[in-house]
C-alpha atoms as a PDB file:
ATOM      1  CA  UNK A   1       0.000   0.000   0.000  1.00  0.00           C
ATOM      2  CA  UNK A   2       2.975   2.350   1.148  1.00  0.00           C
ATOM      3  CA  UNK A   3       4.479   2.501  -2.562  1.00  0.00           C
ATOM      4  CA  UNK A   4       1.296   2.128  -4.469  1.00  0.00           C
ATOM      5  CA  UNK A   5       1.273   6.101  -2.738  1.00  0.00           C
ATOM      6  CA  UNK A   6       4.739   6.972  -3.158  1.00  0.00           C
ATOM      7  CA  UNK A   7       4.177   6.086  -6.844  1.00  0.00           C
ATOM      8  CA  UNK A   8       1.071   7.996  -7.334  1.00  0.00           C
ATOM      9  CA  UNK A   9       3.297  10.899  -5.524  1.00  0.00           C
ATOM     10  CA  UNK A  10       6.087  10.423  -7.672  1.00  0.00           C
ATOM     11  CA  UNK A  11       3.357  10.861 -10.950  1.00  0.00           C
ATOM     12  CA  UNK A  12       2.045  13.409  -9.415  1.00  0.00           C
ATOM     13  CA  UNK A  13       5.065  15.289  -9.431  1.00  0.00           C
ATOM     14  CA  UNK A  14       6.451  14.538 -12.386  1.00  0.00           C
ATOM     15  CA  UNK A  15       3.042  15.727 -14.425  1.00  0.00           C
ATOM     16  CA  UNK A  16       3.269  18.739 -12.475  1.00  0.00           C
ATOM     17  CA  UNK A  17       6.569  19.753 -13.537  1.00  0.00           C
ATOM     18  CA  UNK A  18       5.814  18.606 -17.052  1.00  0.00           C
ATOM     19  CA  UNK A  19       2.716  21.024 -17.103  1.00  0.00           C
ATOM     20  CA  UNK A  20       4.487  23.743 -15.388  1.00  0.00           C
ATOM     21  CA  UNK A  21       7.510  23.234 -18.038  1.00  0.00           C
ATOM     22  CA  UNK A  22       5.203  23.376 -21.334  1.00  0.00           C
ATOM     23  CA  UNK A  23       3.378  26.080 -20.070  1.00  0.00           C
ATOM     24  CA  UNK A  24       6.726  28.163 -19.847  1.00  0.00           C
ATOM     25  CA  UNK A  25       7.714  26.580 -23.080  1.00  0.00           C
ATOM     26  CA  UNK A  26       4.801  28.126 -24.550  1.00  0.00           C
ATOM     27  CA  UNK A  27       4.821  31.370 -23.207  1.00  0.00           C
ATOM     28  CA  UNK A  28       8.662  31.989 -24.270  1.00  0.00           C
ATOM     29  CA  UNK A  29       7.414  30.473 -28.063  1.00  0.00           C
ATOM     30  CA  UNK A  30       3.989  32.960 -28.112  1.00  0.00           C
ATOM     31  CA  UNK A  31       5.923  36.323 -26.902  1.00  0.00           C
ATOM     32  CA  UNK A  32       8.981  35.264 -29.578  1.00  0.00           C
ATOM     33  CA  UNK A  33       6.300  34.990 -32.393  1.00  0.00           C
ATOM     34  CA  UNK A  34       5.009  38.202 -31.199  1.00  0.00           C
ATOM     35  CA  UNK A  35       8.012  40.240 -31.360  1.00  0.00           C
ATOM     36  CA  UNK A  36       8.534  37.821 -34.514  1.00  0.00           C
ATOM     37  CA  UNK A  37       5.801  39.797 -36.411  1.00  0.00           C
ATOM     38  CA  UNK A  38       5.943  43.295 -34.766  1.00  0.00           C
ATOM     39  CA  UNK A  39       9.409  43.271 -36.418  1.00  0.00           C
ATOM     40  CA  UNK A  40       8.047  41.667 -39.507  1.00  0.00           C
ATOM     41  CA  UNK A  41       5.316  44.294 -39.961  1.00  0.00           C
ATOM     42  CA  UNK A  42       7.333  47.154 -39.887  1.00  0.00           C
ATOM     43  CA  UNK A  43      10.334  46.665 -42.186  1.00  0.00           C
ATOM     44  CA  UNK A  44       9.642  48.247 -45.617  1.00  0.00           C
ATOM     45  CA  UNK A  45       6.460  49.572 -45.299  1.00  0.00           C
ATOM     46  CA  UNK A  46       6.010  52.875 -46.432  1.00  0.00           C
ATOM     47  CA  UNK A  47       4.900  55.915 -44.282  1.00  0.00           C
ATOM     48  CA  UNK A  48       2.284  58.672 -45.175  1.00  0.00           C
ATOM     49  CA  UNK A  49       1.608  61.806 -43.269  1.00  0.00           C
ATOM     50  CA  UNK A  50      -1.605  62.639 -41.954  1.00  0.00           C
ATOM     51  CA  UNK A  51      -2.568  66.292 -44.007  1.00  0.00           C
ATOM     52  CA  UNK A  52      -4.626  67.147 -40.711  1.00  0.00           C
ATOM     53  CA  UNK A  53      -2.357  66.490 -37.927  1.00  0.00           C
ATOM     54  CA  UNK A  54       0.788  65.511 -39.799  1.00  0.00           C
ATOM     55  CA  UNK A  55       1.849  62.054 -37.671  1.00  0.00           C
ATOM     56  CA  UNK A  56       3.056  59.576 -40.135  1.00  0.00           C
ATOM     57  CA  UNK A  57       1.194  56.732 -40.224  1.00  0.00           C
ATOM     58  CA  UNK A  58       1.883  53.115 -42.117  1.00  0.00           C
ATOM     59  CA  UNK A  59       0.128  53.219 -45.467  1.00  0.00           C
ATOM     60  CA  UNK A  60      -2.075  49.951 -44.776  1.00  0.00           C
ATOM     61  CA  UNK A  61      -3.763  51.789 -41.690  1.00  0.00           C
ATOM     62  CA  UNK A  62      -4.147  55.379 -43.762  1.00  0.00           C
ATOM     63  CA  UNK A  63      -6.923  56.565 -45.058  1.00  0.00           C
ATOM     64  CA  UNK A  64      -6.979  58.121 -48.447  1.00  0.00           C
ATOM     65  CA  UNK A  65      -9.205  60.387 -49.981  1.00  0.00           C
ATOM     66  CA  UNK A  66      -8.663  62.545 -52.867  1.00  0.00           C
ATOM     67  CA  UNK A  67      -4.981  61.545 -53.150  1.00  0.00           C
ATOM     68  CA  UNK A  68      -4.488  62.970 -49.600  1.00  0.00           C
ATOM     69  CA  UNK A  69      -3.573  60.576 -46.354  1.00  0.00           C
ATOM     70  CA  UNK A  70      -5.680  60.499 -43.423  1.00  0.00           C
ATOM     71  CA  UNK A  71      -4.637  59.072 -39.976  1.00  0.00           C
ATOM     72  CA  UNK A  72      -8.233  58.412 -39.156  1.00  0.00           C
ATOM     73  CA  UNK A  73     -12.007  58.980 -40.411  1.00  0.00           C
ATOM     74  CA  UNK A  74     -12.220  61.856 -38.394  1.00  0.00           C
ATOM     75  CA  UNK A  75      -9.238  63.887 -39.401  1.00  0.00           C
ATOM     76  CA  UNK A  76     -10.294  63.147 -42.662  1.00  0.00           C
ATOM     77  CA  UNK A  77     -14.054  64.820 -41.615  1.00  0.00           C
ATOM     78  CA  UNK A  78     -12.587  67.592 -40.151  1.00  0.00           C
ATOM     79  CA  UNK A  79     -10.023  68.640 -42.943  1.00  0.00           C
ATOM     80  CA  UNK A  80     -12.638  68.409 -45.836  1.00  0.00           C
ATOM     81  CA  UNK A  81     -15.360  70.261 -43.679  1.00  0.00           C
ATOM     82  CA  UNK A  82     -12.456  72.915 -42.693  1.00  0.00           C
ATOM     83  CA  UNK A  83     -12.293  73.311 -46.788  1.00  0.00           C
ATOM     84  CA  UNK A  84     -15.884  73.591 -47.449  1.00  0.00           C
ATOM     85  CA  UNK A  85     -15.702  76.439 -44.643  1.00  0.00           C
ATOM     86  CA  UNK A  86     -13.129  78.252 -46.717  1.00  0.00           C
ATOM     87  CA  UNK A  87     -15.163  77.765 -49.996  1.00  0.00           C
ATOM     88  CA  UNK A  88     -11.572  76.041 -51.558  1.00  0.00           C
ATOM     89  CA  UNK A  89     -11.226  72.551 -53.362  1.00  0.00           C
ATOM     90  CA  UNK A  90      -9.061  70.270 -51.354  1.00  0.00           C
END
């Protein structure tokens, strides 16, 4: 009876570790892949300025309108209504 216990000790233990060992395993693999693509999505892609506030901004998260860049819908809204205002053509 004595090592029937010690044995379901010993298992107990050694699934433990083995659980606590993937789960750092896969942390260290998801923050690598992580870093993996914020690298990744930076490199080469080209930067536009914002005509409202002027922050550049990666092209695939501008917004375009009239061959002008926007950093979001509502810079965009408030530079064409600011144009309207003045009576000019953007």
């Amino acid at each position: 009876m004595n090592l029937l216990i010690i044995r379901l000790i010993i298992f107990a233990v050694v699934f433990y570790a083995g659980l606590k060992l993937y789960g750092i395993y896969r942390q260290r693999k998801l923050e690598h892949e992580a870093q993996h693509s914020k690298v990744n999505r930076h490199e080469g892609g080209k930067m536009v300025r914002c005509r409202w506030c002027e922050v550049h901004v990666p092209e695939d998260e501008a917004l375009r309108d009239q061959e002008q860049w926007f950093c979001s819908s509502a810079h965009r809204d408030r530079f064409l209504q600011e144009q309207q205002d003045k009576g000019g053509t953007p």
